[in-house]
Protein backbone atom coordinates (compact mmCIF):
# COMPACT_ATOMS: atom_id res chain seq x y z
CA UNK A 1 202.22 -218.30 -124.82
CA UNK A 2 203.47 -221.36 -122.97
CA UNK A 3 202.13 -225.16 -124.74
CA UNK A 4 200.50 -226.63 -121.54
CA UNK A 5 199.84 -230.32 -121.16
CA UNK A 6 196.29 -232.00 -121.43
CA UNK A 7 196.20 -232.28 -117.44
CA UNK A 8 197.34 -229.06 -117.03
CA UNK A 9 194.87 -227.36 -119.55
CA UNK A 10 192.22 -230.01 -118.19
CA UNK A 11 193.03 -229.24 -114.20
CA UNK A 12 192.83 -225.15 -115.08
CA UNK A 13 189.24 -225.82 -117.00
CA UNK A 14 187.96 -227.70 -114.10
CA UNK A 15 188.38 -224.59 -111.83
CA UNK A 16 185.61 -223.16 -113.71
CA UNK A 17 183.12 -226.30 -114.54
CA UNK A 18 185.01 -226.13 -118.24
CA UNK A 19 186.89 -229.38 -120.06
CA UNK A 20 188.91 -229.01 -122.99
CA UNK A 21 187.63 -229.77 -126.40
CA UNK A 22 190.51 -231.93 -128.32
CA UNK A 23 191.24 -231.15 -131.89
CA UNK A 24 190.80 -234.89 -134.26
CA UNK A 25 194.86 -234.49 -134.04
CA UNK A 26 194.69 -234.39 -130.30
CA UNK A 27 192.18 -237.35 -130.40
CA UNK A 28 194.76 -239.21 -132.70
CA UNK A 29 197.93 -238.81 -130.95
CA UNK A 30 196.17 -239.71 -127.20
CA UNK A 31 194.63 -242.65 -128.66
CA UNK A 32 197.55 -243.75 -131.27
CA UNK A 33 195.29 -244.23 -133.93
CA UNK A 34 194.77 -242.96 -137.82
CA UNK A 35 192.29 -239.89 -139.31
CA UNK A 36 190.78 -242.68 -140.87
CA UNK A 37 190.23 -244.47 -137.68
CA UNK A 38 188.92 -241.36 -135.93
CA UNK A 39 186.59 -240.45 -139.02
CA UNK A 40 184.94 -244.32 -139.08
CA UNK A 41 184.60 -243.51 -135.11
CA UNK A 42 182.35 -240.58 -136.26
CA UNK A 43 180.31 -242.08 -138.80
CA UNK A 44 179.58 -245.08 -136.08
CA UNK A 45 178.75 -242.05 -133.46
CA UNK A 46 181.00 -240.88 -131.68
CA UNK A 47 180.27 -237.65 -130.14
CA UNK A 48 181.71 -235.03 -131.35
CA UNK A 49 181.31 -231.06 -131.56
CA UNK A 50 180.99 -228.81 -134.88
CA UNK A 51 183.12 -226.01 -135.30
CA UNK A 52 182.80 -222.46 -137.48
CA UNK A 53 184.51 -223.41 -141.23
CA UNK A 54 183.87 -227.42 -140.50
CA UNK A 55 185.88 -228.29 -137.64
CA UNK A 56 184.91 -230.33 -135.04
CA UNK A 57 186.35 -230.96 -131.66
CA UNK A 58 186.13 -233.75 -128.79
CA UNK A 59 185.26 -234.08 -125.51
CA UNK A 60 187.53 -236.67 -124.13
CA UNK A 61 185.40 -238.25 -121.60
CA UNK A 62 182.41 -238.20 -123.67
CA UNK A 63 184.89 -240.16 -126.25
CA UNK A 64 186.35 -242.24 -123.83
CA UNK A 65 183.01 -243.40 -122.33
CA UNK A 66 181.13 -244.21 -126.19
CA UNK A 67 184.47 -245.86 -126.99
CA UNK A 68 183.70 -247.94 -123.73
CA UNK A 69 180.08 -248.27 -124.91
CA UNK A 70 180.91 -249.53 -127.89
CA UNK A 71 183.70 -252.41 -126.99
CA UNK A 72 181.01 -253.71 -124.77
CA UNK A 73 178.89 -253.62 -127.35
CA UNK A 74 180.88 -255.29 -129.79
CA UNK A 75 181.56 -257.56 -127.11
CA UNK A 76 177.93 -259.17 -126.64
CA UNK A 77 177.15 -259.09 -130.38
């Protein structure tokens, strides 16, 4: 089975009204960031979807828009 890129994977999903679910690794590498980062991210709310055996996966524009949220948010406090 061939590795396909996140725009490839995300453009085949869309075909179908589907978006890929990023693993916390995933989330890490695209936004350059540490576990611990992504875990604090959690705890503050970031959305995120449980997994069978306690995983968890991400939806990248639901991240990407509470991540927006939450720099403006930051920004007026």
């Amino acid at each position: 089975m061939a590795t396909k890129t996140l725009a490839a994977r995300t453009a085949q999903l869309a075909e179908v009204g589907l978006t890929p679910l990023l693993t916390q690794a995933q989330v890490e590498a695209f936004y350059g960031v540490s576990d611990w980062t992504v875990n604090q991210w959690v705890k503050r709310g970031c959305p995120v979807e449980q997994t069978p055996f306690r995983g968890r996966r991400f939806d990248l524009d639901r991240v990407k828009a509470w991540i927006s949220q939450d720099v403006a948010s930051a920004a007026s406090a």
